[in-house]
N, C-alpha and C. Protein backbone atom coordinates (compact mmCIF):
# COMPACT_ATOMS: atom_id res chain seq x y z
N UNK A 1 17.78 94.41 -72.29
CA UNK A 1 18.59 93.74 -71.30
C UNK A 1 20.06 94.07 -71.54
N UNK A 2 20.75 94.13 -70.30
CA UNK A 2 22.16 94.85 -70.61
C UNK A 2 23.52 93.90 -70.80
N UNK A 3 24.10 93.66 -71.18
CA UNK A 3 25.08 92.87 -71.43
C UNK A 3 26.53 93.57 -70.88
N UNK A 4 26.63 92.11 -70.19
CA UNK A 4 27.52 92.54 -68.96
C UNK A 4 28.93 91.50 -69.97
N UNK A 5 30.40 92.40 -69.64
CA UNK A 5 31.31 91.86 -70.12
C UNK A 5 31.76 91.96 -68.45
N UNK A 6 32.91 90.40 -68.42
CA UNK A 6 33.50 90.41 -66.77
C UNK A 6 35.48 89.87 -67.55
N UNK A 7 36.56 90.77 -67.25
CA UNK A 7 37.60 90.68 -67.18
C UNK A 7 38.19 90.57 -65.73
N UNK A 8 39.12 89.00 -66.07
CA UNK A 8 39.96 88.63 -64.82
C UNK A 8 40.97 88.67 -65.13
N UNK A 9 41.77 88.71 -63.99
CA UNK A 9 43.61 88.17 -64.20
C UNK A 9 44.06 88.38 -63.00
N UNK A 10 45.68 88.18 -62.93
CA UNK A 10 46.06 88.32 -61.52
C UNK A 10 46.75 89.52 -61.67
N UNK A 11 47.23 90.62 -60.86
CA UNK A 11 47.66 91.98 -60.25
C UNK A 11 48.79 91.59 -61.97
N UNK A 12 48.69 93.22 -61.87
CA UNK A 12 49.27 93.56 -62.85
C UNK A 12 49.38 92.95 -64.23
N UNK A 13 48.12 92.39 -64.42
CA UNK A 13 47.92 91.29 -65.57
C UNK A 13 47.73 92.11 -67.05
N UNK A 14 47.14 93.59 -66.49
CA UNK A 14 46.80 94.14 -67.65
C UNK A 14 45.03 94.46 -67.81
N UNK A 15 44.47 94.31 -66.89
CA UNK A 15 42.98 93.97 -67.20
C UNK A 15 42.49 95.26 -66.94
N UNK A 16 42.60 95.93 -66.60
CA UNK A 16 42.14 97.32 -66.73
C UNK A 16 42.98 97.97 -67.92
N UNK A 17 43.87 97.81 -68.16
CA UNK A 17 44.53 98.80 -69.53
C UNK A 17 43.05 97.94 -70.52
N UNK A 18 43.17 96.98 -70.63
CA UNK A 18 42.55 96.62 -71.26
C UNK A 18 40.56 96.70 -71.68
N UNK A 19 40.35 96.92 -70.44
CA UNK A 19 38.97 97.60 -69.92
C UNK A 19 38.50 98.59 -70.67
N UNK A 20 39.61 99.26 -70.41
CA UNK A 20 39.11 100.49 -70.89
C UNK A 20 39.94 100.88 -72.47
N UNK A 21 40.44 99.93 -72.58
CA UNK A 21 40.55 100.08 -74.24
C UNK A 21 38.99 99.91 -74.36
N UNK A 22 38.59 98.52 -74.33
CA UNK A 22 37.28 98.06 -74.71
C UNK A 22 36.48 98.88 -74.66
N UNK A 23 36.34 99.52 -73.32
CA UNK A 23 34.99 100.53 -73.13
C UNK A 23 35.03 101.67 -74.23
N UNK A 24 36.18 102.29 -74.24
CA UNK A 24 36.61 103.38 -75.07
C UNK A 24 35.95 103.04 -76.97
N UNK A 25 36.31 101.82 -77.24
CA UNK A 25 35.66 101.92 -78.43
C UNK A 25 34.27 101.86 -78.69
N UNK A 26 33.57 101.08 -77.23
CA UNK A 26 32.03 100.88 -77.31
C UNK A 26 31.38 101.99 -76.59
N UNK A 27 31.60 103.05 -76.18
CA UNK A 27 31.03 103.94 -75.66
C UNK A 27 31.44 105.45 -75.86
N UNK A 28 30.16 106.41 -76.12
CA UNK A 28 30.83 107.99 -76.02
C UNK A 28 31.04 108.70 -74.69
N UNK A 29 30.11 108.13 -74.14
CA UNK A 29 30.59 108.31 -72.40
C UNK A 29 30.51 107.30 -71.44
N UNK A 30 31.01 107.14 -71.04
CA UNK A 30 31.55 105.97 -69.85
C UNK A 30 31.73 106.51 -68.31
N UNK A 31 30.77 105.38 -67.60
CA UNK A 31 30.84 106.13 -66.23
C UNK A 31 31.94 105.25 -65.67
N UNK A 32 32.50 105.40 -65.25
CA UNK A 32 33.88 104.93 -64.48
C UNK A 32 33.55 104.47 -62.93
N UNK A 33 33.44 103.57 -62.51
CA UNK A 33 32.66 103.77 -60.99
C UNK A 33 34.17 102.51 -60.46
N UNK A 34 34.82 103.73 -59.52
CA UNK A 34 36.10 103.25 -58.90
C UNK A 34 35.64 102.67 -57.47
N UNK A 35 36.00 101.82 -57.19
CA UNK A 35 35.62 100.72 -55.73
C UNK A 35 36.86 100.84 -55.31
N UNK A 36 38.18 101.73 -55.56
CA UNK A 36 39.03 101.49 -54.58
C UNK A 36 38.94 102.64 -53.48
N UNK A 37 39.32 102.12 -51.98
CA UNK A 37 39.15 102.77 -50.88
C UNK A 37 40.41 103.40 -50.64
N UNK A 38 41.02 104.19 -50.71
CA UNK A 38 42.58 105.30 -50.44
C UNK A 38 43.04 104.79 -49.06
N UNK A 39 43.70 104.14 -48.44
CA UNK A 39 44.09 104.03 -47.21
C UNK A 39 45.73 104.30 -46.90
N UNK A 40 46.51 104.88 -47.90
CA UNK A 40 47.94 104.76 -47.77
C UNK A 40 48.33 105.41 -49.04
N UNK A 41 49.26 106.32 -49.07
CA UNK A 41 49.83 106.98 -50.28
C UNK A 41 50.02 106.10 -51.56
N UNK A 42 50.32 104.54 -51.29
CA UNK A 42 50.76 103.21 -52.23
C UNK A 42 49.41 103.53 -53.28
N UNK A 43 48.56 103.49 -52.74
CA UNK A 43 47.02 103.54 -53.19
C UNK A 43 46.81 104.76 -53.95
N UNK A 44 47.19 105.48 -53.60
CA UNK A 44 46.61 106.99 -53.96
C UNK A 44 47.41 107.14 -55.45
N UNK A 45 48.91 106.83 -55.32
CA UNK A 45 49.16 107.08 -56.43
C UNK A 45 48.91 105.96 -57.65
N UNK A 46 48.48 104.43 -57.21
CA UNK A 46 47.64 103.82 -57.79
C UNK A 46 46.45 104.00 -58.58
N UNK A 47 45.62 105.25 -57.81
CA UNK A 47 44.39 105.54 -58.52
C UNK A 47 44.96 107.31 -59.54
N UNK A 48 45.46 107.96 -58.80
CA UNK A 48 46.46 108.72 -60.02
C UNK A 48 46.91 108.29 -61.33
N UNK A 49 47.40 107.06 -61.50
CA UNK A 49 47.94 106.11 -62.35
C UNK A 49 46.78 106.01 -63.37
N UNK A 50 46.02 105.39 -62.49
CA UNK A 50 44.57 104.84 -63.38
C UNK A 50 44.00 106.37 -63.99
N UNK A 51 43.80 107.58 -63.38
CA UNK A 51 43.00 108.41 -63.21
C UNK A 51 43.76 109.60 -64.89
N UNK A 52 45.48 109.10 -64.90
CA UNK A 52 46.05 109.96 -65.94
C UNK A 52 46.16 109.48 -67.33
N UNK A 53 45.26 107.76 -67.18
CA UNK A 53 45.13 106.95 -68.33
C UNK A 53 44.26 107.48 -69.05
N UNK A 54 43.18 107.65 -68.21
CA UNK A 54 41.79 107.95 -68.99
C UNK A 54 41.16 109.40 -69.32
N UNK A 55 40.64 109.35 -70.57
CA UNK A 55 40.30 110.39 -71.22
C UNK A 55 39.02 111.66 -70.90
N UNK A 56 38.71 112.32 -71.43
CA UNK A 56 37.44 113.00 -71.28
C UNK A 56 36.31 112.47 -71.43
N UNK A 57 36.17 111.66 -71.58
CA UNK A 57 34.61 110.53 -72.20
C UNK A 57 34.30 109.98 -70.96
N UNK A 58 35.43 109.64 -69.55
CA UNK A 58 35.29 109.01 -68.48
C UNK A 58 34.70 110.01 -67.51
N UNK A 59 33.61 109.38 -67.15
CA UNK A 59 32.74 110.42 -65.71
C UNK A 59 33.05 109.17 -64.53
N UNK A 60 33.55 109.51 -63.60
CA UNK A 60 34.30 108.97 -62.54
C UNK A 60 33.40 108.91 -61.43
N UNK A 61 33.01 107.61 -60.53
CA UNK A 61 31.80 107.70 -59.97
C UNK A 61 32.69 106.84 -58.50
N UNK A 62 33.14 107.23 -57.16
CA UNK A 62 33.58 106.23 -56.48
C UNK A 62 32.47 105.38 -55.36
N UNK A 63 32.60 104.27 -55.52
CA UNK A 63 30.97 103.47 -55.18
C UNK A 63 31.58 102.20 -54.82
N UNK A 64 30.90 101.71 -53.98
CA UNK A 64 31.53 100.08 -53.54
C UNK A 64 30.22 99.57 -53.43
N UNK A 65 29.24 100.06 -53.32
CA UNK A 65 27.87 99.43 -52.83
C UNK A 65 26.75 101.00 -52.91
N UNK A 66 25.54 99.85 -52.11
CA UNK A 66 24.17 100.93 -52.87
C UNK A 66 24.05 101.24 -53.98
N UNK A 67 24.31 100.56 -55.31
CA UNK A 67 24.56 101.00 -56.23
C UNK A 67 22.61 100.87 -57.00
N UNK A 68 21.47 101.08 -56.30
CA UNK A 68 20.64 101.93 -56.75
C UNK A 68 20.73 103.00 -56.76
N UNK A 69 21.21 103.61 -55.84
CA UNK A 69 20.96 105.13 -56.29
C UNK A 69 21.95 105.64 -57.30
N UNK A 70 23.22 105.14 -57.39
CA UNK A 70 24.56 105.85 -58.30
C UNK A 70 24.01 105.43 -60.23
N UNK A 71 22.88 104.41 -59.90
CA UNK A 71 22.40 104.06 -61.21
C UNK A 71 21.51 105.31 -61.44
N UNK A 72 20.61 106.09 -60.69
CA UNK A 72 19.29 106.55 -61.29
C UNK A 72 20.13 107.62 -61.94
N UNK A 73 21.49 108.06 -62.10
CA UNK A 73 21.95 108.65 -62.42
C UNK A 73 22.63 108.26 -63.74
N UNK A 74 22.30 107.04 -64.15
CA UNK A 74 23.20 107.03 -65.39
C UNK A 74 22.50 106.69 -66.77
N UNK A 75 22.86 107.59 -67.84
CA UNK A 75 21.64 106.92 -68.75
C UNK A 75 21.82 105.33 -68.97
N UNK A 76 20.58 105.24 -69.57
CA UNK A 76 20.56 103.54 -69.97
C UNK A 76 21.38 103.07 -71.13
N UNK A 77 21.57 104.11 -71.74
CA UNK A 77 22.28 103.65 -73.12
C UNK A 77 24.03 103.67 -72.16
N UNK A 78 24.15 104.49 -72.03
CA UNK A 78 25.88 105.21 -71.60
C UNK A 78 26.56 103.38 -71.49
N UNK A 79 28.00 103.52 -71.69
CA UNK A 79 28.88 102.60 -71.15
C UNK A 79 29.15 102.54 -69.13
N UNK A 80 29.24 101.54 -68.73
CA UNK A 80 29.59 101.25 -67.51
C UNK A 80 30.76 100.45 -67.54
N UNK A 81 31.90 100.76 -66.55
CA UNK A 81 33.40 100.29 -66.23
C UNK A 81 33.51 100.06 -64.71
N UNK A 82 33.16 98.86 -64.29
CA UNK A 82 33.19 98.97 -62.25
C UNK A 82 34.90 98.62 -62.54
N UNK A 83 35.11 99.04 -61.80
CA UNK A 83 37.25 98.68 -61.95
C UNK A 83 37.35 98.76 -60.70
N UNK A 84 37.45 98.02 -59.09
CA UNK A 84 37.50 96.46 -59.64
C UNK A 84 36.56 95.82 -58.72
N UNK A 85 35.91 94.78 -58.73
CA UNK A 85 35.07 93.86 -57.99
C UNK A 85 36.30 93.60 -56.53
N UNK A 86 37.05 93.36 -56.49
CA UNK A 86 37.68 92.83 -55.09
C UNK A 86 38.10 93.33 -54.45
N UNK A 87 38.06 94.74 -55.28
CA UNK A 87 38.18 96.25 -53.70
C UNK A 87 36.92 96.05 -53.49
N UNK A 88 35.75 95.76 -54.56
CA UNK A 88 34.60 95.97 -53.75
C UNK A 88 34.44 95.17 -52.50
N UNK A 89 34.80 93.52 -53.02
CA UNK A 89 34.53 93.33 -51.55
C UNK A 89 35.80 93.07 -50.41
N UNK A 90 36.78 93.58 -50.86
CA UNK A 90 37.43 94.17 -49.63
C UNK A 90 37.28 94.76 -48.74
N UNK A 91 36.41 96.31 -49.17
CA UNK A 91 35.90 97.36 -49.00
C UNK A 91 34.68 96.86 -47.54
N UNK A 92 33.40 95.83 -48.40
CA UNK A 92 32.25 95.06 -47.66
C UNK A 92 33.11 94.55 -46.13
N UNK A 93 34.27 93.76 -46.35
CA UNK A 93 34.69 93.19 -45.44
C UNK A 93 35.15 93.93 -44.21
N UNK A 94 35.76 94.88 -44.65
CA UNK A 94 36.65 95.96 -43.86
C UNK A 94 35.14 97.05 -43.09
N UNK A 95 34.44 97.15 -43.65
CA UNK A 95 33.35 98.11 -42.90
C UNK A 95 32.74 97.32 -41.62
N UNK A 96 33.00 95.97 -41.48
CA UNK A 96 32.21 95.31 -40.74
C UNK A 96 33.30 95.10 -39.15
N UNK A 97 34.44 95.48 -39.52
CA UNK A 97 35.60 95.43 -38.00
C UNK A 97 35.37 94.54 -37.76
N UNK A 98 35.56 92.72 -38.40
CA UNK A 98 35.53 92.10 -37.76
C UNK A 98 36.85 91.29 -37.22
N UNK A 99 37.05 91.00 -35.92
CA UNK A 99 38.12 89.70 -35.58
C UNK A 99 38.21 88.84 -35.76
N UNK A 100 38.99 88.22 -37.28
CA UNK A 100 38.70 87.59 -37.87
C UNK A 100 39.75 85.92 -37.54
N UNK A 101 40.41 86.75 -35.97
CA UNK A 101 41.23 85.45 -35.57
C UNK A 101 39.92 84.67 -34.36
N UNK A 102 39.00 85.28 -34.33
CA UNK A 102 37.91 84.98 -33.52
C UNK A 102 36.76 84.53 -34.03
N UNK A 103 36.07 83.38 -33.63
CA UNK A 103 34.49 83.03 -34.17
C UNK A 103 34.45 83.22 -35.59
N UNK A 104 35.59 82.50 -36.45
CA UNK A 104 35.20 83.14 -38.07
C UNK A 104 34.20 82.39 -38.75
N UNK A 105 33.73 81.33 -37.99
CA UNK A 105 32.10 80.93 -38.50
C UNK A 105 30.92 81.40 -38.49
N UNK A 106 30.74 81.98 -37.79
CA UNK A 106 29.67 82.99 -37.09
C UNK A 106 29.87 84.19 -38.09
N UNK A 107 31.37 84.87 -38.08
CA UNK A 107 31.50 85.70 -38.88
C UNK A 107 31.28 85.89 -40.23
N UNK A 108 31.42 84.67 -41.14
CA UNK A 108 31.56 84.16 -42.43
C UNK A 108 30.26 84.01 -42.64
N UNK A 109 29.16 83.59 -42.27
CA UNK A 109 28.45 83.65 -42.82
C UNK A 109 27.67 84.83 -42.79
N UNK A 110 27.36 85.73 -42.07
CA UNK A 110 26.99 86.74 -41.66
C UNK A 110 27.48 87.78 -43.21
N UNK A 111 28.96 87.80 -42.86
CA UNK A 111 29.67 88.54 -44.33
C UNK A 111 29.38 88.02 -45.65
N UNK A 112 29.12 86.68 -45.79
CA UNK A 112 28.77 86.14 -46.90
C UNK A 112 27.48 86.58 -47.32
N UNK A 113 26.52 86.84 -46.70
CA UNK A 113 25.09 86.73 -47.21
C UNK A 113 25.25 88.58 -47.53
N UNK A 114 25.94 89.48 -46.52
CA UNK A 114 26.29 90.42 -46.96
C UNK A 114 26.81 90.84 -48.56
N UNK A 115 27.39 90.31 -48.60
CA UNK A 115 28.78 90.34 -49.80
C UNK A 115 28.08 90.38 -50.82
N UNK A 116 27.20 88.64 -50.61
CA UNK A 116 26.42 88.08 -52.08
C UNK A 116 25.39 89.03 -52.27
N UNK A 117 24.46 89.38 -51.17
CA UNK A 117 23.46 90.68 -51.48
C UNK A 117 24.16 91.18 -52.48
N UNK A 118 24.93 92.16 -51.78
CA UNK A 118 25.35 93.63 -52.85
C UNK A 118 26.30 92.84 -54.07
N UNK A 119 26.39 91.52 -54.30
CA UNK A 119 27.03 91.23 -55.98
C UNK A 119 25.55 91.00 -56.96
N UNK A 120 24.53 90.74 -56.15
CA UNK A 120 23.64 89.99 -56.65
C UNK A 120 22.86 91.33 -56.95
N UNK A 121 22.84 92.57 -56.54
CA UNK A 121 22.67 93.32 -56.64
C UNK A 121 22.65 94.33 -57.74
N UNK A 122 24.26 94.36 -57.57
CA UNK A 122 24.73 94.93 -58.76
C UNK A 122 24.66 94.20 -59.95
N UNK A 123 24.54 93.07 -60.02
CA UNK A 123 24.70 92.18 -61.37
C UNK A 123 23.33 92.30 -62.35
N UNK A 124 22.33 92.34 -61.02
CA UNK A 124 20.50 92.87 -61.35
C UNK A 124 20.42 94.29 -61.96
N UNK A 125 20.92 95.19 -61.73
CA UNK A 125 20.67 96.51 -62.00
C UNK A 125 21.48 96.32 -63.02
N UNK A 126 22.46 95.68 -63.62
CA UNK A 126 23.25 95.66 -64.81
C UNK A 126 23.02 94.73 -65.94
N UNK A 127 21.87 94.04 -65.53
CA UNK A 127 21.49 93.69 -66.51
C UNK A 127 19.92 94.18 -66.97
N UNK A 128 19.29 95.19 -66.19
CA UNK A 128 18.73 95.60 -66.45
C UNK A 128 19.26 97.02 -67.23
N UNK A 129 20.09 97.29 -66.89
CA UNK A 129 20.77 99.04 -67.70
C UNK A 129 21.18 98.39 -69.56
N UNK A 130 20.33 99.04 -70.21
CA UNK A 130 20.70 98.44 -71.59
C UNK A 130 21.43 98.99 -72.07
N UNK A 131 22.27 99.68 -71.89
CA UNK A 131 24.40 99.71 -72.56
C UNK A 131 25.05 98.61 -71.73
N UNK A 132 26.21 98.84 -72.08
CA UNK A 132 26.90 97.51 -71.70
C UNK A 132 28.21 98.02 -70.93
N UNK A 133 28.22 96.77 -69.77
CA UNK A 133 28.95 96.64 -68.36
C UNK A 133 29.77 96.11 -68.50
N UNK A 134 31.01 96.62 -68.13
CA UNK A 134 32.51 95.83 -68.06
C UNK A 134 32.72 96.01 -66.69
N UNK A 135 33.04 94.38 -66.07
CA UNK A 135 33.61 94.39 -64.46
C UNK A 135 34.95 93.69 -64.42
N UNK A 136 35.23 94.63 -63.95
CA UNK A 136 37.03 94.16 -63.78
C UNK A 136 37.07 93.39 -62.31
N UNK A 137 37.91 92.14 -62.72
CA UNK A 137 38.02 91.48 -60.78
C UNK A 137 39.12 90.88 -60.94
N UNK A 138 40.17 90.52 -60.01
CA UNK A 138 41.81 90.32 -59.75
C UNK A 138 40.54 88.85 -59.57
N UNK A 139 41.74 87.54 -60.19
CA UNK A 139 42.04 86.17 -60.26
C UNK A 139 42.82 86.02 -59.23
N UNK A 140 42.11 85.84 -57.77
CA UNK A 140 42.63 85.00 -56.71
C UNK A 140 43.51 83.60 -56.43
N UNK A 141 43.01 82.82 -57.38
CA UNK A 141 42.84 81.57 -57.03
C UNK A 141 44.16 80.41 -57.73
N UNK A 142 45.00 81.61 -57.98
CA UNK A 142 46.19 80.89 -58.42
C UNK A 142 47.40 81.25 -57.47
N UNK A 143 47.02 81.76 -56.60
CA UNK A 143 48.22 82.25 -55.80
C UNK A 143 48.17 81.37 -54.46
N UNK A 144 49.37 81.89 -53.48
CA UNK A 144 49.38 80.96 -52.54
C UNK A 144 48.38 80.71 -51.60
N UNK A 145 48.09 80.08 -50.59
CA UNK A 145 47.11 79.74 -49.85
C UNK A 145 47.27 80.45 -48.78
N UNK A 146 46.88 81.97 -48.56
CA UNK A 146 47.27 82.47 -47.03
C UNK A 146 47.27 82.09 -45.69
N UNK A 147 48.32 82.45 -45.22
CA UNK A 147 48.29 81.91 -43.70
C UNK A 147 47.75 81.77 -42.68
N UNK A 148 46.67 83.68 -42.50
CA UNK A 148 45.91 84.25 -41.84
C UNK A 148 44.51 83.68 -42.16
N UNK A 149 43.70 83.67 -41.14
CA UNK A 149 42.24 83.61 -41.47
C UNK A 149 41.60 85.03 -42.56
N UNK A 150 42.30 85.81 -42.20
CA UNK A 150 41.09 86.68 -43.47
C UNK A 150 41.42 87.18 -44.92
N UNK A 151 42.95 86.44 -44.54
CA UNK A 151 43.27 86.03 -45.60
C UNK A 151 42.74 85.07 -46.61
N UNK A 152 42.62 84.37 -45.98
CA UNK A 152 42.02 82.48 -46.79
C UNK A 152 40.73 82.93 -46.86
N UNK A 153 39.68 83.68 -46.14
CA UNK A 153 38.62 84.41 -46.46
C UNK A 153 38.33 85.51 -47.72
N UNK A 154 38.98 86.01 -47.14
CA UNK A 154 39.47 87.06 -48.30
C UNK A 154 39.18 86.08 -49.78
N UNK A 155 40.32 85.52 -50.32
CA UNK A 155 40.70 84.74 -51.48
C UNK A 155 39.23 83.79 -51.36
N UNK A 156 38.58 83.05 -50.64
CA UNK A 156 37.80 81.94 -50.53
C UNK A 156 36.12 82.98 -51.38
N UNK A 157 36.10 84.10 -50.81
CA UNK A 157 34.82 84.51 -51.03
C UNK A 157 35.00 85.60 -52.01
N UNK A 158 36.38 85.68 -52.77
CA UNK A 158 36.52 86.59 -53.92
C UNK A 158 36.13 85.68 -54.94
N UNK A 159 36.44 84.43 -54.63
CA UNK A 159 36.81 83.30 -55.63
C UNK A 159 34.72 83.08 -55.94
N UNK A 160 34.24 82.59 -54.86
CA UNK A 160 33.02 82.53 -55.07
C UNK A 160 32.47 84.07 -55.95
N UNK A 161 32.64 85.19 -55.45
CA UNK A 161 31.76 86.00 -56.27
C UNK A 161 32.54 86.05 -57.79
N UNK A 162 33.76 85.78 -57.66
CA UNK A 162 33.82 85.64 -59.39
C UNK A 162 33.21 84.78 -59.75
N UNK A 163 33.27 83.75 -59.54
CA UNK A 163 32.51 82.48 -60.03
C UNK A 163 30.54 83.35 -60.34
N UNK A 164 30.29 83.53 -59.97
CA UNK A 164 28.60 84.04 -59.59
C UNK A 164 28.65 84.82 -60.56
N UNK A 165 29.69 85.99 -60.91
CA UNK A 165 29.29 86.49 -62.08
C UNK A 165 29.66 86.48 -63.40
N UNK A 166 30.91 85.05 -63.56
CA UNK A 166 31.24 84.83 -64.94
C UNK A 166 29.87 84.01 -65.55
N UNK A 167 29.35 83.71 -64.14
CA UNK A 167 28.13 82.78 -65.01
C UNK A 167 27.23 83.80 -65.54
N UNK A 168 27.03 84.75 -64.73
CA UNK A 168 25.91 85.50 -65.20
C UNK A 168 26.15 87.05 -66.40
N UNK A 169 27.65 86.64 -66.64
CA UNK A 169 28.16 87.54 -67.53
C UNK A 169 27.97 87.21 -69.17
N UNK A 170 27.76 87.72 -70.17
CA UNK A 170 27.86 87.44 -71.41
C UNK A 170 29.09 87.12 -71.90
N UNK A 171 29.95 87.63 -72.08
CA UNK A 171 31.57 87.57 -72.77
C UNK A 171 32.36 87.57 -71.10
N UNK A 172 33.47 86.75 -71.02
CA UNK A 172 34.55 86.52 -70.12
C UNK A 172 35.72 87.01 -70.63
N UNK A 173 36.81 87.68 -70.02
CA UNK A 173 38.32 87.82 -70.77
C UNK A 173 38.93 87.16 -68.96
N UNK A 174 40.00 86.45 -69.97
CA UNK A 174 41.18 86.60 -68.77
C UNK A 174 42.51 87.14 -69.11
N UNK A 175 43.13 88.00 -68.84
CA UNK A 175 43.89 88.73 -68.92
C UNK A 175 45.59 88.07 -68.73
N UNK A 176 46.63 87.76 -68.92
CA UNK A 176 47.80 87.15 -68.64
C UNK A 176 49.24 88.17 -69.15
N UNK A 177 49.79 88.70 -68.83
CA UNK A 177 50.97 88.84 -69.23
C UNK A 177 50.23 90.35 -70.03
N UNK A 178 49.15 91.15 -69.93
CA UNK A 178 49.00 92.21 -70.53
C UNK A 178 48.02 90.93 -72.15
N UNK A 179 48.09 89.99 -71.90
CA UNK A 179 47.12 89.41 -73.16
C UNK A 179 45.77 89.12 -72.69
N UNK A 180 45.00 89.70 -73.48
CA UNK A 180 43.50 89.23 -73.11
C UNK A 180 43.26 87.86 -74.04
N UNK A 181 42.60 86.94 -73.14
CA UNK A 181 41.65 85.47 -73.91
C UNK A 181 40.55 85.57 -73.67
N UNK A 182 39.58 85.70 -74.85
CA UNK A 182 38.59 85.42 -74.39
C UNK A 182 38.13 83.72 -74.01
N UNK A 183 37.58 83.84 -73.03
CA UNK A 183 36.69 82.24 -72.35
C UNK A 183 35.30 82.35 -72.43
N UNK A 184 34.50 83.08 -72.84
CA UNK A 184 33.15 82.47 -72.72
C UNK A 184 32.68 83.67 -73.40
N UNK A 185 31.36 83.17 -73.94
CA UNK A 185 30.96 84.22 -74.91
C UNK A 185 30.97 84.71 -76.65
């Protein structure tokens, strides 16, 4: 059974420098599986950033979902690094075009049962892969209360899938100021 580590914090907290310290000492190869989607140069040189950190040991996999098939590809022993859970479901949200100043009840749940599938998903196949899983996810839930509906969505159903998988995670970090704490585990 695979033992899943889950690191939070808020933007620029440090939780990926830190990730992949971790991974780096527990693994000889590490699949890297990036969930961010490129939509604007801001981004691009964001994942550049990330991409000139990491070493030769990192095999770079970009995946937001379906993640049966990106598994039959990875050994069972190898290290796993998802960096980050809330592009993932950014990513879920944004494929679906929805108007989210329109019918967002109808909409919400529809996206929700979506969302939770593919967390519930990935959390199954990772604890079945016996090396060990580090998921990186941005800490929503201290910031302001957005104005917009998919905004307050956004934050409302990031907040739930963190919640879903610190429970089902072995070790917790939260990340602050570039300091990792561990909370659970």
């Amino acid at each position: 059974m695979g033992k899943i580590i889950y690191i939070t914090g808020g933007a620029k907290s440090g939780k990926s420098k830190f990730a992949e310290k971790m991974v780096e000492e527990i693994g000889e190869k590490i699949n890297y599986i990036a969930t961010l989607t490129c939509f604007d140069d801001e981004m691009k040189e964001k994942v550049k950033i990330h991409k000139d950190r990491r070493n030769e040991k990192y095999k770079t996999i970009e995946a937001y979902k379906n993640f049966d098939s990106i598994f039959e590809n990875i050994d069972e022993k190898e290290t796993i690094l998802l960096d980050c859970l809330t592009n993932m479901v950014s990513n879920l949200i944004f494929e679906e075009n929805i108007d989210f100043d329109k019918n967002l009840k109808i909409n919400k749940e529809k996206l929700d049962i979506k969302i939770k599938k593919e967390v519930e998903n990935l959390i199954k196949i990772l604890k079945k892969h016996k090396g060990i899983s580090v998921i990186v996810s941005n800490e929503l839930g201290m910031g302001i209360v957005p104005v917009y509906p998919l905004g307050r969505y956004f934050r409302d159903i990031a907040g739930e899938i963190n919640q879903y998988v610190t429970e089902k995670s072995d070790e917790v970090y939260l990340t602050v100021s570039g300091i990792p704490m561990k909370i659970k585990g």
